[in-house]
C-alpha atoms as a PDB file:
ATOM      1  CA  UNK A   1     115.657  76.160 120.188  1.00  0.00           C
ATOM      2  CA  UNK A   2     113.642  73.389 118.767  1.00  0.00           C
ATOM      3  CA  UNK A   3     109.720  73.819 117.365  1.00  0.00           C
ATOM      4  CA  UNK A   4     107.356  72.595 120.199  1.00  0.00           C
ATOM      5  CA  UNK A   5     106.285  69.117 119.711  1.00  0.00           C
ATOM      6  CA  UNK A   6     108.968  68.234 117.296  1.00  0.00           C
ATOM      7  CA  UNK A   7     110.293  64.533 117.251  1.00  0.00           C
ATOM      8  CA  UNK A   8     113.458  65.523 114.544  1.00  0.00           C
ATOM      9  CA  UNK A   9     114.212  62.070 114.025  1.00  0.00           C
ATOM     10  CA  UNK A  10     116.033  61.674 110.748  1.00  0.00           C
ATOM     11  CA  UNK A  11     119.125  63.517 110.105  1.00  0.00           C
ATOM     12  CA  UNK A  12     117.382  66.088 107.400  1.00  0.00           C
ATOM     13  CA  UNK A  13     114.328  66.938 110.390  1.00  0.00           C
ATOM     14  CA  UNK A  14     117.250  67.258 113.022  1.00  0.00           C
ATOM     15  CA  UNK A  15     119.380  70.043 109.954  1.00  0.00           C
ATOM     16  CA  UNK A  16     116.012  71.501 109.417  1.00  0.00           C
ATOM     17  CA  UNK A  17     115.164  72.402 113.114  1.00  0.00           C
ATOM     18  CA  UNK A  18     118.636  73.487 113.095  1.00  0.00           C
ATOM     19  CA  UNK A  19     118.263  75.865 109.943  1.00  0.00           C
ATOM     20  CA  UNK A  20     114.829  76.965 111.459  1.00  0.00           C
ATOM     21  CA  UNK A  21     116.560  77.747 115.001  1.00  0.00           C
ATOM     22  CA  UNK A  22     118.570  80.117 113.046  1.00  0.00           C
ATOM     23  CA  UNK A  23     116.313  81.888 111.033  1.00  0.00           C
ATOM     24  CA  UNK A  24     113.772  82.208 114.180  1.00  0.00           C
ATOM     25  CA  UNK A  25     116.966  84.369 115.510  1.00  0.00           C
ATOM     26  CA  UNK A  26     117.301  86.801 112.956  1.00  0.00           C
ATOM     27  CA  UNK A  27     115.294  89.780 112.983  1.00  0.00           C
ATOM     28  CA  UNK A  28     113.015  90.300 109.765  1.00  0.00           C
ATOM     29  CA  UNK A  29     114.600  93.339 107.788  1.00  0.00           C
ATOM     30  CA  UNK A  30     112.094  96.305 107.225  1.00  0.00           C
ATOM     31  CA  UNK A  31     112.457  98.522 104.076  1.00  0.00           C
ATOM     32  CA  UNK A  32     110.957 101.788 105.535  1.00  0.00           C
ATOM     33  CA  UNK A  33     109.806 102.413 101.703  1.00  0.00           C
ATOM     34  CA  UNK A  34     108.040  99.542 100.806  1.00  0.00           C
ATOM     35  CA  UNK A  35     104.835 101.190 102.537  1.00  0.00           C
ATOM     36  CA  UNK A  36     104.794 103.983 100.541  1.00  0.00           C
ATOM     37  CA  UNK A  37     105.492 101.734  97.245  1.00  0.00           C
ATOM     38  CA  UNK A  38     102.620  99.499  97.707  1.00  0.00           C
ATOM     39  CA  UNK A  39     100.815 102.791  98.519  1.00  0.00           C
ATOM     40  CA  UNK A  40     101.612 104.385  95.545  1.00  0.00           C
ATOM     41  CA  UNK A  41     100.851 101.365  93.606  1.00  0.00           C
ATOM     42  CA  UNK A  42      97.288 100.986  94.889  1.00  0.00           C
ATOM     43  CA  UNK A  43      96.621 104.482  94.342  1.00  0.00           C
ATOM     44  CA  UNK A  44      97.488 104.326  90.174  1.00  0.00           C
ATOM     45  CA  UNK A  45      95.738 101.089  90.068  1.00  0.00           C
ATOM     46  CA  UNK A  46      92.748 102.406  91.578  1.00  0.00           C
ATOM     47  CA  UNK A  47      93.116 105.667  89.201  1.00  0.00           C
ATOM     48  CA  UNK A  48      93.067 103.253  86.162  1.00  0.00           C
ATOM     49  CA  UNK A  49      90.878 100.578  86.829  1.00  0.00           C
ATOM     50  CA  UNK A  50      87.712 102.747  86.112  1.00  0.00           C
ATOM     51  CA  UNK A  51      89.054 103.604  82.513  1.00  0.00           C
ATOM     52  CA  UNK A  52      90.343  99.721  81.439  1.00  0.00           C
ATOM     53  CA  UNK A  53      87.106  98.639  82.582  1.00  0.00           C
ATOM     54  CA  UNK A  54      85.171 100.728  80.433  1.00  0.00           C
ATOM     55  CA  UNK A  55      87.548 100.135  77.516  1.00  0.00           C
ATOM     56  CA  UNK A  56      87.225  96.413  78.026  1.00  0.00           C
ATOM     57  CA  UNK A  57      83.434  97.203  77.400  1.00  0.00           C
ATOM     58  CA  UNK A  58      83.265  99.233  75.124  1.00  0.00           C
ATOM     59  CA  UNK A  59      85.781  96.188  72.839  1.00  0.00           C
ATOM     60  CA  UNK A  60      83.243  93.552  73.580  1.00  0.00           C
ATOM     61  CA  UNK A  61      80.790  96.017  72.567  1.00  0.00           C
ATOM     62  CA  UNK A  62      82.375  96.358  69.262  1.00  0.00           C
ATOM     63  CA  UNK A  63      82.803  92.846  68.751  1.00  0.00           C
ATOM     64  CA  UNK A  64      79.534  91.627  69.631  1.00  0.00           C
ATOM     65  CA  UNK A  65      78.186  94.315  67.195  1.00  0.00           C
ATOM     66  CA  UNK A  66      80.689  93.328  64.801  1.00  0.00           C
ATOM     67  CA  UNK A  67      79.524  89.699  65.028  1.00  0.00           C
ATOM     68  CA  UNK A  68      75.869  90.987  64.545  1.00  0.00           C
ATOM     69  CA  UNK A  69      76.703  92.566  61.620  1.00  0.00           C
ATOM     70  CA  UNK A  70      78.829  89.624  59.634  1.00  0.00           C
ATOM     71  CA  UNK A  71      76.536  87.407  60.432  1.00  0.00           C
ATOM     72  CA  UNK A  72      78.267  85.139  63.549  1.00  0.00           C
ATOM     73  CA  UNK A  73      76.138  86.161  65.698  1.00  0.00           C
ATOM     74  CA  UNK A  74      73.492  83.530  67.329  1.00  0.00           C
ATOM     75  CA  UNK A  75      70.385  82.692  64.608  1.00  0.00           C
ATOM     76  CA  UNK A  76      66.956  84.268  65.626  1.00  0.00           C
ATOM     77  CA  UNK A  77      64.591  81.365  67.078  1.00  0.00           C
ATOM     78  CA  UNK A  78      62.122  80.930  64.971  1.00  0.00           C
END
């Protein structure tokens, strides 16, 4: 079984269509738990995301006051 339209004409296109003849063949194999472990990972990652993201904040937060208060902050326009 060849890909539709292909014009294999060197020897590595001809052992390709070959290779891909063979894989086209096999049936995919289907872990019957990786549903439920990219469930279970969305679901913890959802779960955290709300918490990091307020952390994250509440650091720049500090820094930017920190900044303020040492002086590298940006100079008042005068």
């Amino acid at each position: 079984m060849t890909t539709p339209g292909a014009d294999a004409e060197s020897p590595a296109e001809r052992a390709l269509e070959s290779r891909l003849a063979d894989v086209r063949l096999l049936p995919p194999e289907v872990d019957p738990g990786l549903a439920a472990a990219i469930v279970r990972t969305a679901r913890w990652q959802r779960a955290v995301r709300a918490p990091v993201v307020l952390a994250g904040a509440l650091a720049r937060a500090a820094a930017d006051g920190l900044g303020i208060l040492i002086g590298l902050g940006k100079e008042p326009r005068a």
